[in-house]
C-alpha atoms as a PDB file:
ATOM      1  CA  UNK A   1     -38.983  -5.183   1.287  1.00  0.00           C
ATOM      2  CA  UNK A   2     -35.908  -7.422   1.518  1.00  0.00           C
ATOM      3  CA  UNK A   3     -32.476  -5.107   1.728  1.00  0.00           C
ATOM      4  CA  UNK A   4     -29.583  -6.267   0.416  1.00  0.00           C
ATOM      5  CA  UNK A   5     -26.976  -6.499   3.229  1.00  0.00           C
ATOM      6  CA  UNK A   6     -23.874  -3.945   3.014  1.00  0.00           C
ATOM      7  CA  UNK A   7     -20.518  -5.012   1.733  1.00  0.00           C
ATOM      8  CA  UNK A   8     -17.303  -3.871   3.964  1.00  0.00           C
ATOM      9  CA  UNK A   9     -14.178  -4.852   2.267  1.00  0.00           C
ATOM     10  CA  UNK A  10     -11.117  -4.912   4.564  1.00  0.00           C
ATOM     11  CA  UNK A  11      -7.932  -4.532   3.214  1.00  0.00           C
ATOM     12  CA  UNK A  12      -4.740  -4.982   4.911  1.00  0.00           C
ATOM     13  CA  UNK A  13      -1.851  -6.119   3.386  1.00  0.00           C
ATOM     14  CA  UNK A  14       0.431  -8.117   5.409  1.00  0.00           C
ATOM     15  CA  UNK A  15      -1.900  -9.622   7.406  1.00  0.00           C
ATOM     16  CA  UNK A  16      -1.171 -13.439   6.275  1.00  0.00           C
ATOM     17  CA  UNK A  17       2.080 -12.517   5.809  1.00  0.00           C
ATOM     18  CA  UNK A  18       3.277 -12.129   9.758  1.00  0.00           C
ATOM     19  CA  UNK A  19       6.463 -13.197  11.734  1.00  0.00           C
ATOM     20  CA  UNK A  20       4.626 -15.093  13.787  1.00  0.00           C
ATOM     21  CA  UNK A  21       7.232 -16.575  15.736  1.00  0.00           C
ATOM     22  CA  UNK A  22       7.386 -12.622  17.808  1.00  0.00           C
ATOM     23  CA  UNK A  23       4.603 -13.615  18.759  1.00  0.00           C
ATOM     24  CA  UNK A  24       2.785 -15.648  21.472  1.00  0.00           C
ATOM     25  CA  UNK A  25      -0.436 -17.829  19.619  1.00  0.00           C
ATOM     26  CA  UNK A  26      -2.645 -17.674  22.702  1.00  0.00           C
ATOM     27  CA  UNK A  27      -2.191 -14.261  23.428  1.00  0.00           C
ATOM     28  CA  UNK A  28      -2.876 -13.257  20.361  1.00  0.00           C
ATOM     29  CA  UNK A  29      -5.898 -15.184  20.647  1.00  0.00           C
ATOM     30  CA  UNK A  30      -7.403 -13.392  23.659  1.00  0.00           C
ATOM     31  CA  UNK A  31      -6.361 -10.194  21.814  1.00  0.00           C
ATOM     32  CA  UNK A  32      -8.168 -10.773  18.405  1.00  0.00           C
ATOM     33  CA  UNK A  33     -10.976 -13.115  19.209  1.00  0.00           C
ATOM     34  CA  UNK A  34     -13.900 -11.708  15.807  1.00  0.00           C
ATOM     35  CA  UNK A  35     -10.287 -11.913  13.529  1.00  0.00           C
ATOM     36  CA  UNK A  36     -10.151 -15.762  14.777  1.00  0.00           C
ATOM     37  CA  UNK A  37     -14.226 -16.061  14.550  1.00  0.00           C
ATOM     38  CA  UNK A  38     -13.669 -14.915  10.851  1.00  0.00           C
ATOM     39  CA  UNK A  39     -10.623 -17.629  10.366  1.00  0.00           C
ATOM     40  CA  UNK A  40     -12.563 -20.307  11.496  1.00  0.00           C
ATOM     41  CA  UNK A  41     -16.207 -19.926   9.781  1.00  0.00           C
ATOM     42  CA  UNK A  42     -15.717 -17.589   6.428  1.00  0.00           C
ATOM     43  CA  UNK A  43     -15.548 -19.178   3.206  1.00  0.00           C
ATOM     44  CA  UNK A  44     -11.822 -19.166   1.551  1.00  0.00           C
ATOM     45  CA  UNK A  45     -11.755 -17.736  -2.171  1.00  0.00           C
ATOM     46  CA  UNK A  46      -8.302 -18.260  -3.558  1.00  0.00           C
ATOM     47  CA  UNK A  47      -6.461 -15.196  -4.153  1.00  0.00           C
ATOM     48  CA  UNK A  48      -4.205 -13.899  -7.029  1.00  0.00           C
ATOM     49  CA  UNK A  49      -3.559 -10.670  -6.237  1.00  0.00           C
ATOM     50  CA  UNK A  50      -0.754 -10.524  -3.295  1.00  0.00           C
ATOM     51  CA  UNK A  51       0.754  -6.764  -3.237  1.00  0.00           C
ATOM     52  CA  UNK A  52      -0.872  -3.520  -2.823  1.00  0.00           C
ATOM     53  CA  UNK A  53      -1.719  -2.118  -6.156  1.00  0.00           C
ATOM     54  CA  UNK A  54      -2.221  -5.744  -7.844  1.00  0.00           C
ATOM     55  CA  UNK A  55      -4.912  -6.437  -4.705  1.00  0.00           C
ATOM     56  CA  UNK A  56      -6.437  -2.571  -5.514  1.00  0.00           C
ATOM     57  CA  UNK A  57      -6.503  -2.559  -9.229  1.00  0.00           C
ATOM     58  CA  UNK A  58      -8.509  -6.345  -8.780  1.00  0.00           C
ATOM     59  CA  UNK A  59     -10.997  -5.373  -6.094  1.00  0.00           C
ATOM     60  CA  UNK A  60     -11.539  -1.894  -8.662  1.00  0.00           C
ATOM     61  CA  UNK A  61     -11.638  -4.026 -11.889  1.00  0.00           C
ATOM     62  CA  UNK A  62      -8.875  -2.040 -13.646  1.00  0.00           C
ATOM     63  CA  UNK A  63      -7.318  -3.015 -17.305  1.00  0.00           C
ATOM     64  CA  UNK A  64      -3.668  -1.639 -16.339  1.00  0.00           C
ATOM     65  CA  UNK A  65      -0.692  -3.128 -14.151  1.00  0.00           C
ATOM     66  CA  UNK A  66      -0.283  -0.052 -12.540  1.00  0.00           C
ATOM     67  CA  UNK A  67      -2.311   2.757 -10.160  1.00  0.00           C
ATOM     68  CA  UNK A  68      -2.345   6.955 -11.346  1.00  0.00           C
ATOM     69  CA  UNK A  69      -1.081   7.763  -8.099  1.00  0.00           C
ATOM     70  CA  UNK A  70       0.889  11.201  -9.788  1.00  0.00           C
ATOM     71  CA  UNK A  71      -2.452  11.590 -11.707  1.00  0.00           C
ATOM     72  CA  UNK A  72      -4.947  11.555  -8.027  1.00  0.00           C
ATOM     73  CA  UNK A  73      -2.154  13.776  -6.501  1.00  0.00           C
ATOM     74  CA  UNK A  74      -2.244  16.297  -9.514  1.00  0.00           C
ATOM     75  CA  UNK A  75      -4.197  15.663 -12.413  1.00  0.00           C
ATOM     76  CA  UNK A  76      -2.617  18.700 -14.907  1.00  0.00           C
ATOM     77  CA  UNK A  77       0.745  16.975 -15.604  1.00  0.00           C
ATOM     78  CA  UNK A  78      -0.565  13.278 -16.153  1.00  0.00           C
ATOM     79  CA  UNK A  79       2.067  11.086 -17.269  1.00  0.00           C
ATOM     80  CA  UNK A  80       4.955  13.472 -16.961  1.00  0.00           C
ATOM     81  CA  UNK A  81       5.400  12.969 -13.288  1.00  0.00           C
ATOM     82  CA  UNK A  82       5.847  10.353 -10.983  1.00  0.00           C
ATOM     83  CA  UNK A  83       5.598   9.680  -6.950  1.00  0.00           C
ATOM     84  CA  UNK A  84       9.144   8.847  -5.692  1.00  0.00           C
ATOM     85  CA  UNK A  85      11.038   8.242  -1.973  1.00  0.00           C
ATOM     86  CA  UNK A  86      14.481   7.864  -1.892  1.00  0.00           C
ATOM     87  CA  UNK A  87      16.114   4.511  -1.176  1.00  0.00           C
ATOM     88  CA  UNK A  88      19.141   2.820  -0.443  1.00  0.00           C
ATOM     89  CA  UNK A  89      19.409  -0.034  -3.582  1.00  0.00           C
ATOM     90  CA  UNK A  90      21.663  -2.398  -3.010  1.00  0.00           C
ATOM     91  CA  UNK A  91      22.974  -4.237  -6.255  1.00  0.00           C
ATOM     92  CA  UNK A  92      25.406  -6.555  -7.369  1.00  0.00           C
ATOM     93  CA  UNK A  93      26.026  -8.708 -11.001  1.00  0.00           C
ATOM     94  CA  UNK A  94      22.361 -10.270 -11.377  1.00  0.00           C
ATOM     95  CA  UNK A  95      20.261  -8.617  -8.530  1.00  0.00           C
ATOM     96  CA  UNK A  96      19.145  -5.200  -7.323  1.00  0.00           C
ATOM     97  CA  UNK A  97      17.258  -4.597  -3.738  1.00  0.00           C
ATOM     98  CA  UNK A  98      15.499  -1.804  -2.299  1.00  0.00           C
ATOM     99  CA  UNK A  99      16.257  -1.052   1.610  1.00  0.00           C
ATOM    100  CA  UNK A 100      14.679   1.542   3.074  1.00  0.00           C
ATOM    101  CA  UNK A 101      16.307   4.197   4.740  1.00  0.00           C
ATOM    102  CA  UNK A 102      17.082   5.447   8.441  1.00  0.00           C
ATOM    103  CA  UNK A 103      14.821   7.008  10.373  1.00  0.00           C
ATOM    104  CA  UNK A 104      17.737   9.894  11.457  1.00  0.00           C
ATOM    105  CA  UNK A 105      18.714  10.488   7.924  1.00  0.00           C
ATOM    106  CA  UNK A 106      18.437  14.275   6.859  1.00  0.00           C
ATOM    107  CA  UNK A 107      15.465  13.483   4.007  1.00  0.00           C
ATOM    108  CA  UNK A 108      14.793  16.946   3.633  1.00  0.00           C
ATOM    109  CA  UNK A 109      17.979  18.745   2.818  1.00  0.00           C
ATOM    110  CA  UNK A 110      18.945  15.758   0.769  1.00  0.00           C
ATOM    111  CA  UNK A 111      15.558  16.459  -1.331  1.00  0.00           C
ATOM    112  CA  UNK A 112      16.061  20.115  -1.297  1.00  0.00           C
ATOM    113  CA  UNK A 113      19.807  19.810  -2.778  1.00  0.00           C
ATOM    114  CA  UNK A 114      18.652  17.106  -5.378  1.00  0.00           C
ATOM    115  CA  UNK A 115      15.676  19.775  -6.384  1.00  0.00           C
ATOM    116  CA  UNK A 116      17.880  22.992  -7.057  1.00  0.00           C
ATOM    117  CA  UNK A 117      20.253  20.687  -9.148  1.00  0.00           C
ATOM    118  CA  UNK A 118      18.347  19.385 -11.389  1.00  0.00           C
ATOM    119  CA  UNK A 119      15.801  22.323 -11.225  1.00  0.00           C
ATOM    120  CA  UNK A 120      16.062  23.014 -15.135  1.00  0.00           C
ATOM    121  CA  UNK A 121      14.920  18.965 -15.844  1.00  0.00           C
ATOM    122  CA  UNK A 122      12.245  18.748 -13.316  1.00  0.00           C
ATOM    123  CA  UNK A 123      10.181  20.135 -10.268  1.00  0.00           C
ATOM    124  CA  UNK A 124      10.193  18.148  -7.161  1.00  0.00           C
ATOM    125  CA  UNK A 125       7.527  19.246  -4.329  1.00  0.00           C
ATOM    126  CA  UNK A 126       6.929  17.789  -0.984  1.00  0.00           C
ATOM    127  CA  UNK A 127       3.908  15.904  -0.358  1.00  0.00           C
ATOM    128  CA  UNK A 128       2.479  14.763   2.833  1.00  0.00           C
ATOM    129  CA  UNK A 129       3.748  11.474   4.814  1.00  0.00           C
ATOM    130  CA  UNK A 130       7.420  11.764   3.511  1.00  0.00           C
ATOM    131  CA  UNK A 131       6.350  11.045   0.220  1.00  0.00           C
ATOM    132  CA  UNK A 132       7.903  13.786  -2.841  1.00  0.00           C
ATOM    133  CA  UNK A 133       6.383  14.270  -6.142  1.00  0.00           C
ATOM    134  CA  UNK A 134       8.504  15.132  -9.744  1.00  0.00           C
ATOM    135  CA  UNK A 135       6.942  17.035 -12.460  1.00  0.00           C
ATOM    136  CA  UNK A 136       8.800  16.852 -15.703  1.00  0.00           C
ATOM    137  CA  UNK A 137       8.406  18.916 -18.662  1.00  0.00           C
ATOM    138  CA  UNK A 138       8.804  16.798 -21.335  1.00  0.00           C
ATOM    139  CA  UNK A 139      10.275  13.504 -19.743  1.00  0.00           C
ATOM    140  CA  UNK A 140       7.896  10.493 -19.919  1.00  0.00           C
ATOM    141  CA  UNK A 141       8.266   8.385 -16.866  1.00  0.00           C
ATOM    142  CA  UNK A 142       7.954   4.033 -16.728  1.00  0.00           C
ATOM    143  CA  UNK A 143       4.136   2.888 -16.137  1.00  0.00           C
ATOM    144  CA  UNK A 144       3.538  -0.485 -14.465  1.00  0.00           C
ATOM    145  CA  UNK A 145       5.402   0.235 -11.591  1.00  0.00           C
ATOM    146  CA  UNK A 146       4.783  -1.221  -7.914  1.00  0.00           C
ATOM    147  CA  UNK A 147       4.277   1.438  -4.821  1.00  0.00           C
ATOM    148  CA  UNK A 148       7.080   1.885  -2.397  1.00  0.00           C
ATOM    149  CA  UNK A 149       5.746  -0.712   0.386  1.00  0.00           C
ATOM    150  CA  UNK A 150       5.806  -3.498  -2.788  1.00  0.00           C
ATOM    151  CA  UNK A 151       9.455  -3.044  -3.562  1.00  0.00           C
ATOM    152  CA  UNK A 152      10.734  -2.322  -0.386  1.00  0.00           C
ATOM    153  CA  UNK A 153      12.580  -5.830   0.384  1.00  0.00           C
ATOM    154  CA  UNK A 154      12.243  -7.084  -3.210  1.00  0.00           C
ATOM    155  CA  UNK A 155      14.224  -7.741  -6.158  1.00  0.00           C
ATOM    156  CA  UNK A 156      13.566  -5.266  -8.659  1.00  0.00           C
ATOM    157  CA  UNK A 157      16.215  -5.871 -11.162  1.00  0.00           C
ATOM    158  CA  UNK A 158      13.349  -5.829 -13.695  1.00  0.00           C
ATOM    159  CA  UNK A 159      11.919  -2.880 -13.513  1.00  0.00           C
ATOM    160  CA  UNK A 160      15.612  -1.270 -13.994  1.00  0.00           C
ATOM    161  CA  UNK A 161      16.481  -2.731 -16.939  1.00  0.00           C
ATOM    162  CA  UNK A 162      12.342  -2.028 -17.843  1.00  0.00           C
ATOM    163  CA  UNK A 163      13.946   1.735 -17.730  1.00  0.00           C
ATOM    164  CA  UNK A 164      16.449   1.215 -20.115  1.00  0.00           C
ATOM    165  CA  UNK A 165      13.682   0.774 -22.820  1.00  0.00           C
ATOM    166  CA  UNK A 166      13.156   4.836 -21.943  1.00  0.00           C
ATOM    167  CA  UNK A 167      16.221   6.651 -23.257  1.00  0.00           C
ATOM    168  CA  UNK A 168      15.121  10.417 -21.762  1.00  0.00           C
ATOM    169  CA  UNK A 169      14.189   8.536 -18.449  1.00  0.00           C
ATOM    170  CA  UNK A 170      16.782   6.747 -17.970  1.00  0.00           C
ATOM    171  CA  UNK A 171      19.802   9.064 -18.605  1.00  0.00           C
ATOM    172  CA  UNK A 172      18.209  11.463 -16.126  1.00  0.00           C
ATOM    173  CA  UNK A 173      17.693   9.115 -13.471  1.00  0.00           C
ATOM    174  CA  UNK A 174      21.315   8.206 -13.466  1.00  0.00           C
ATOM    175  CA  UNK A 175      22.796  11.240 -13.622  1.00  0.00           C
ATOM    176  CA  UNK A 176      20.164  11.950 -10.097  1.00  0.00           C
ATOM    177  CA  UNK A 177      21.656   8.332  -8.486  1.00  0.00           C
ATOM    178  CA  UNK A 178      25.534   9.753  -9.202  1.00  0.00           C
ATOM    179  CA  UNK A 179      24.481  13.237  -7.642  1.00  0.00           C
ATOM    180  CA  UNK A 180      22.550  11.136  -4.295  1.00  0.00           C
ATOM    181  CA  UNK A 181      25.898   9.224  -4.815  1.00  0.00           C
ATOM    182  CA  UNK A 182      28.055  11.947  -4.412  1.00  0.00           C
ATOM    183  CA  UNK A 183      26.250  13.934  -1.927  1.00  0.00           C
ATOM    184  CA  UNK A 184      27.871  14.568   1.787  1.00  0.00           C
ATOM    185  CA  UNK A 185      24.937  12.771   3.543  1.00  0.00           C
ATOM    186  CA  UNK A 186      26.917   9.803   2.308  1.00  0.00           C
ATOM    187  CA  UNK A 187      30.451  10.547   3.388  1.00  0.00           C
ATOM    188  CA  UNK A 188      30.705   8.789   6.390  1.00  0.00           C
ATOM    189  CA  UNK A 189      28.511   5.794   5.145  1.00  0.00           C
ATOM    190  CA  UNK A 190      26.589   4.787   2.008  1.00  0.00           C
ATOM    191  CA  UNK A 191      23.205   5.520   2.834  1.00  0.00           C
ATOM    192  CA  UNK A 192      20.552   6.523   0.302  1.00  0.00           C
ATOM    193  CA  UNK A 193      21.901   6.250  -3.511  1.00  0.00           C
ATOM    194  CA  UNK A 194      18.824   6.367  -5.581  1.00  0.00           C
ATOM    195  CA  UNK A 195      14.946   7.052  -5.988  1.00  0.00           C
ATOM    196  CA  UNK A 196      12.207   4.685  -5.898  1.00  0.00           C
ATOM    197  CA  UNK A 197       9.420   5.825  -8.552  1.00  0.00           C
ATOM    198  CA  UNK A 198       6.140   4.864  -9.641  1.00  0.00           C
ATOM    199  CA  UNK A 199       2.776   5.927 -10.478  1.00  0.00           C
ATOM    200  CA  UNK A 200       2.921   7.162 -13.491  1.00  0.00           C
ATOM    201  CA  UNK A 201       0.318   5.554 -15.203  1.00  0.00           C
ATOM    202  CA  UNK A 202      -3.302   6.461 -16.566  1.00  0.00           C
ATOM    203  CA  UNK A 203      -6.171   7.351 -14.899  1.00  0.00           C
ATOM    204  CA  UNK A 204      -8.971   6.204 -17.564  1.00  0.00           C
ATOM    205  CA  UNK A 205     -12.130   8.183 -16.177  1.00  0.00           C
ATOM    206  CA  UNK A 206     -13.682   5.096 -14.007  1.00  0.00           C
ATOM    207  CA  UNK A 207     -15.670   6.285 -11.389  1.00  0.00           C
ATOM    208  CA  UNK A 208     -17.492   3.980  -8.253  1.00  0.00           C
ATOM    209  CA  UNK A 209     -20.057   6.517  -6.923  1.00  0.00           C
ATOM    210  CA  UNK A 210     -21.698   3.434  -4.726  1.00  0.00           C
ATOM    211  CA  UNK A 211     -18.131   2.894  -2.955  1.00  0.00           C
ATOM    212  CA  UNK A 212     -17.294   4.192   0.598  1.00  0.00           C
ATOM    213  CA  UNK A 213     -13.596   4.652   0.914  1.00  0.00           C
ATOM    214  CA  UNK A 214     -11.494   4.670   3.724  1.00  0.00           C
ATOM    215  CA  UNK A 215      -7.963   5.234   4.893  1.00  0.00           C
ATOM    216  CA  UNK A 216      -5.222   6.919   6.377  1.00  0.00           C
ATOM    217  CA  UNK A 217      -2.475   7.035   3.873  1.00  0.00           C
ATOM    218  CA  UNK A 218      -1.949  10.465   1.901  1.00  0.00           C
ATOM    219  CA  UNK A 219      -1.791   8.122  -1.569  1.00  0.00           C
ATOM    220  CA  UNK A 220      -4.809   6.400  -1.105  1.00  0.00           C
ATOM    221  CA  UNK A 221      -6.569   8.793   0.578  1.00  0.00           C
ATOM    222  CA  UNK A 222      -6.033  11.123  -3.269  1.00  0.00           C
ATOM    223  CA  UNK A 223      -6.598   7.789  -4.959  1.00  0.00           C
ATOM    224  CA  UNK A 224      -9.857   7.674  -3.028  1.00  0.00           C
ATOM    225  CA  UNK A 225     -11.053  11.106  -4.058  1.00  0.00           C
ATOM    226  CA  UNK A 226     -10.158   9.813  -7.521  1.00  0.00           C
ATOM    227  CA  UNK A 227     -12.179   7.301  -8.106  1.00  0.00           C
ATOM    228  CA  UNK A 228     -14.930   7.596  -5.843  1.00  0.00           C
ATOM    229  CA  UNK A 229     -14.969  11.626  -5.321  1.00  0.00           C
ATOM    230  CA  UNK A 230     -14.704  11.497  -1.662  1.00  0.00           C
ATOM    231  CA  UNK A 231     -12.293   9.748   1.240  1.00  0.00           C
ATOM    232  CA  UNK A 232     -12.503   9.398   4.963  1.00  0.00           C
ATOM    233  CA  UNK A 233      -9.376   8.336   7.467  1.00  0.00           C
ATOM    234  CA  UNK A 234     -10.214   5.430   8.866  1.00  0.00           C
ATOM    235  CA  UNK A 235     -11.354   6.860  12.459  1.00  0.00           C
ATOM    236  CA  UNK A 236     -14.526   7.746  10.550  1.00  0.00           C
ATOM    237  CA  UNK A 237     -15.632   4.435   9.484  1.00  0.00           C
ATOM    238  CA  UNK A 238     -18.519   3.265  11.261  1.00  0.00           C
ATOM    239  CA  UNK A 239     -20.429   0.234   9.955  1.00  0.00           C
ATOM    240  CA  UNK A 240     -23.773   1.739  10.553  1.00  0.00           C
ATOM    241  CA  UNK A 241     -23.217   4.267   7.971  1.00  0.00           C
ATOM    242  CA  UNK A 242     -22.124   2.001   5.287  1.00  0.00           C
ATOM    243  CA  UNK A 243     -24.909   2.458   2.811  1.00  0.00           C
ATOM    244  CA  UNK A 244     -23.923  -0.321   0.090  1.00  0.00           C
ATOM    245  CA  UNK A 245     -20.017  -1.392   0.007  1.00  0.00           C
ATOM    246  CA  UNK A 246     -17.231  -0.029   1.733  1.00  0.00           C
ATOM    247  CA  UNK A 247     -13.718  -0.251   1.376  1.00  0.00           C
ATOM    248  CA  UNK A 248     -11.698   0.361   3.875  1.00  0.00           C
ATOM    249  CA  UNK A 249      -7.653   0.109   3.104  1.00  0.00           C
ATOM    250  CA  UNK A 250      -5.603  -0.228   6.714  1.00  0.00           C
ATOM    251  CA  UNK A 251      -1.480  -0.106   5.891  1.00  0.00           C
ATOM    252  CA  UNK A 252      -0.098  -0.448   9.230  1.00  0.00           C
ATOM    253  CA  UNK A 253       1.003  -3.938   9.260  1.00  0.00           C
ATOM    254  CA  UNK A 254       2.306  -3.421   5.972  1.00  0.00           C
ATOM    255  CA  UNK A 255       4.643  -0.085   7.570  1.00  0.00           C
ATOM    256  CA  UNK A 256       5.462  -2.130  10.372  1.00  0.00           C
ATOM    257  CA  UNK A 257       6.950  -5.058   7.763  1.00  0.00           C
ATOM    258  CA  UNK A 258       8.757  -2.537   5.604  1.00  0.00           C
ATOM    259  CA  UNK A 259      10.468  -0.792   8.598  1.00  0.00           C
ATOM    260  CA  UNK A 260       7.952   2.261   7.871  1.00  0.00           C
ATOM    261  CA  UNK A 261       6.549   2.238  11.486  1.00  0.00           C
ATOM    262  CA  UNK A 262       6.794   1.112  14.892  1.00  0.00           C
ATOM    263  CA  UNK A 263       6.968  -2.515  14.683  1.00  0.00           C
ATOM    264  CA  UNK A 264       5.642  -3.967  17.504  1.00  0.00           C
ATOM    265  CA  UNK A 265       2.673  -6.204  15.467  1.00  0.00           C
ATOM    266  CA  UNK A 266       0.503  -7.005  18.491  1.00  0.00           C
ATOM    267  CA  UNK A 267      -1.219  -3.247  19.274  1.00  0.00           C
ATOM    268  CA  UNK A 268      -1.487  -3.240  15.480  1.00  0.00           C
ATOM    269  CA  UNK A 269      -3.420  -6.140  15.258  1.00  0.00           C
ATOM    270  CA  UNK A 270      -5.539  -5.359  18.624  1.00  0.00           C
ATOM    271  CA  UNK A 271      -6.618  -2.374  16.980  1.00  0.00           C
ATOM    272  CA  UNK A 272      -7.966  -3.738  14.014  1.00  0.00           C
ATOM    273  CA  UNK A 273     -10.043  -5.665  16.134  1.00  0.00           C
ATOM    274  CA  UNK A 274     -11.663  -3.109  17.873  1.00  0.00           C
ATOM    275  CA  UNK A 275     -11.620  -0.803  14.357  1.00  0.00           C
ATOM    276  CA  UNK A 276     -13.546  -2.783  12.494  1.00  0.00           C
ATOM    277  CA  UNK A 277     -13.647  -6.724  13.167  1.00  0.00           C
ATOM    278  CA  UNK A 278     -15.418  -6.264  16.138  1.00  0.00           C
ATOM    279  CA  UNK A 279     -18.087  -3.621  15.159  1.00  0.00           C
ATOM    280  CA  UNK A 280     -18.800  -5.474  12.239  1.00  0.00           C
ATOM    281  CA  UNK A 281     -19.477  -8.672  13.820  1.00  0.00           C
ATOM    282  CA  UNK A 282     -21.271  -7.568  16.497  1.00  0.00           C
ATOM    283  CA  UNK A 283     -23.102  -5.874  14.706  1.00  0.00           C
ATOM    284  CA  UNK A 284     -24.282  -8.778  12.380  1.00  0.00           C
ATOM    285  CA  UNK A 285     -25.051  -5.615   9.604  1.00  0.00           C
ATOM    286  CA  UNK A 286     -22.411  -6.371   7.123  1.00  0.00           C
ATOM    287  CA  UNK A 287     -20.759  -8.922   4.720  1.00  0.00           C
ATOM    288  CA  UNK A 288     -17.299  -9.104   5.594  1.00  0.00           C
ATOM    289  CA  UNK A 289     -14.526  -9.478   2.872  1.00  0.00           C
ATOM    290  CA  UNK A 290     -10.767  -9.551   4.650  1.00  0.00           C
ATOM    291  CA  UNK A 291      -8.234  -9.299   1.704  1.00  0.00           C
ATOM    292  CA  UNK A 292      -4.766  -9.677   3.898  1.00  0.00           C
ATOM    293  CA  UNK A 293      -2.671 -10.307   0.145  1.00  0.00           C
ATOM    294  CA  UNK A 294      -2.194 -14.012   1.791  1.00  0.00           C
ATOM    295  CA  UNK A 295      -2.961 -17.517  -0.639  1.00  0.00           C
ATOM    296  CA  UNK A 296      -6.990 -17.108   0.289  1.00  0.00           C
ATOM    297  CA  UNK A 297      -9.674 -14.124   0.798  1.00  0.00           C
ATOM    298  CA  UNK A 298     -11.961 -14.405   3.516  1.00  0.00           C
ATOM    299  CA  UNK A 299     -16.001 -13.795   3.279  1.00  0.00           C
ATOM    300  CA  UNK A 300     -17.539 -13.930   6.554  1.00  0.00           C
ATOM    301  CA  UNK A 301     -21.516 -13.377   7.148  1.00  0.00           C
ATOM    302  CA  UNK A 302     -23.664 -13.642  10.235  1.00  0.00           C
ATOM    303  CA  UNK A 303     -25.253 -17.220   9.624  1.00  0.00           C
ATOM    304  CA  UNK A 304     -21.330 -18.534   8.888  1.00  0.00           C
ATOM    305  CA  UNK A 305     -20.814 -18.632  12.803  1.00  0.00           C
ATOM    306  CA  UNK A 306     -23.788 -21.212  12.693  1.00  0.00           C
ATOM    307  CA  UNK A 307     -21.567 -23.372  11.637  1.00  0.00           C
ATOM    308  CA  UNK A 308     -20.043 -24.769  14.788  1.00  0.00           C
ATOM    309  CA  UNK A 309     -18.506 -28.102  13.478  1.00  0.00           C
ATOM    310  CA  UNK A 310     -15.853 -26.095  11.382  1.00  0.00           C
ATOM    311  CA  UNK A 311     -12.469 -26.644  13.295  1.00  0.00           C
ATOM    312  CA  UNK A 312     -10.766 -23.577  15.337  1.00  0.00           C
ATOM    313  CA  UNK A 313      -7.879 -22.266  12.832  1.00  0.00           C
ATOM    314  CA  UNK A 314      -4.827 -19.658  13.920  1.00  0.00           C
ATOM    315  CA  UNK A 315      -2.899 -17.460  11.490  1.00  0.00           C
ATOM    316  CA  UNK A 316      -0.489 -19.804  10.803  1.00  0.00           C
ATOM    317  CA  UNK A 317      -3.083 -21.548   8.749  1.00  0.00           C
ATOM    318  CA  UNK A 318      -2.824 -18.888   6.308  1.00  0.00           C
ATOM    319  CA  UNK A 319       0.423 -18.370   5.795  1.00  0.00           C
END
């Protein structure tokens, strides 16, 4: 009986999106050779979605412009709570930016203080990966708002004056901005002055029982378990044990762009060749779907590398 080949689905935003000048084209070459294989021979599909959530909620077929992340982290408050990470916003007349913030900065004790003062309006609990969760009792928070690693860098001047449109909201989250304002971590120089918060919105009951999901990060990991029932970090993927489709979300270019992580790109990119370009080519198992939130998605099978008249292509192609 014919069997219907697997379907991985490799998601890594940032991909297309590289500084390339840092770094050396023929090196990187040598480094990545199935990632250039899969430039050269897959088909291109044009592609729409070009941030996180907007490239998840596509590849899940979801009606809403945002992802439940406070919903998969804990599903008894639903919409009165949102994920949050505090942020330095920079803003003038027309624009608003978020920065994010240093590496030395005392997080914790900043958190702590902004949790006993406003303990009556909210709760605020610690979640894995320096990410913070606020429970509200009544308070409604925005929907439709992008994840942390989307706005980082951005102009968000939107989604601010989106708040507005939420009296109780709003009034409480600037009274929190004047207290980060005021508070001695920023004495010496302005460094974190307000909260960026999202993932408020519903969780409608879809479920993908046939879907493998894999990653590292704490939020998609619980958005995993959410939609699918189960998640694996990504050192458990293994292309032999992909049964029908897996989906496999990788964020570490993406925290290397946003100043999240160590940003030297090249041992970032080497292993996600030896992850899961390379088993999955050499393998010759799987359909391969790279979704790197660049102008094109790639689909790469087997016979494709019959094609040896299609011209050699680099990165830079896709930018």
């Amino acid at each position: 009986m014919f069997k219907i080949r697997p379907v991985v689905e490799l998601i890594i935003p940032g991909l297309f999106n590289l500084p390339l000048h840092e770094l050396e084209e023929e090196q990187l070459r040598d480094c990545t050779p199935c990632l250039h294989r899969m430039l050269r021979f897959s088909d291109q599909h044009e592609n729409q979605a070009h941030d996180l959530d907007s490239m998840l909620i596509s590849r899940l077929d979801l009606k809403q412009s945002g992802l439940p992340y406070a919903y998969a982290v804990n599903a008894t408050k639903g919409e009165h709570q949102v994920v949050f990470k505090p942020v330095f916003l920079k803003s003038d007349i027309n624009n608003a930016i978020v920065f994010p913030l240093k590496k030395n900065l005392e997080i914790n004790r900043l958190i702590k203080d902004l949790s006993g003062y406003f303990k009556e309006d909210c709760d605020i609990s610690a979640l894995p990966q320096n990410y913070w969760l606020m429970t509200f009792s009544d308070i409604q928070a925005d929907t439709g708002l992008p994840h942390y690693l989307t706005a980082v860098g951005k102009k968000v001047t939107h989604y601010l004056e989106q708040s507005k449109k939420n009296l109780a909201w709003f009034k409480l989250f600037n009274e929190m901005q004047m207290f980060l304002y005021q508070h001695d971590i920023n004495q010496q120089q302005q460094q974190v002055n307000s909260l960026w918060c999202w993932g408020s919105d519903d969780y409608r009951g879809e479920s993908f029982s046939d879907l493998q999901w894999f990653s590292d990060d704490y939020l998609m990991q619980r958005l995993g378990e959410l939609y699918t029932r189960s998640s694996s970090p990504l050192n458990d993927f293994k292309v032999a044990d992909i049964d029908k489709r897996g989906l496999v979300i990788d964020l570490s270019i993406l925290n290397a762009l946003k100043g999240e992580a160590e940003s030297n790109l090249l041992p970032l990119l080497t292993a996600i060749e030896q992850r899961y370009l390379k088993p999955i080519v050499e393998s010759r198992a799987c359909e391969l779907h790279l979704l790197g939130a660049g102008k094109v998605n790639l689909r790469y099978t087997p016979s494709m590398s019959l094609k040896v008249w299609k011209k050699r292509l680099s990165l830079a192609s896709f930018q």
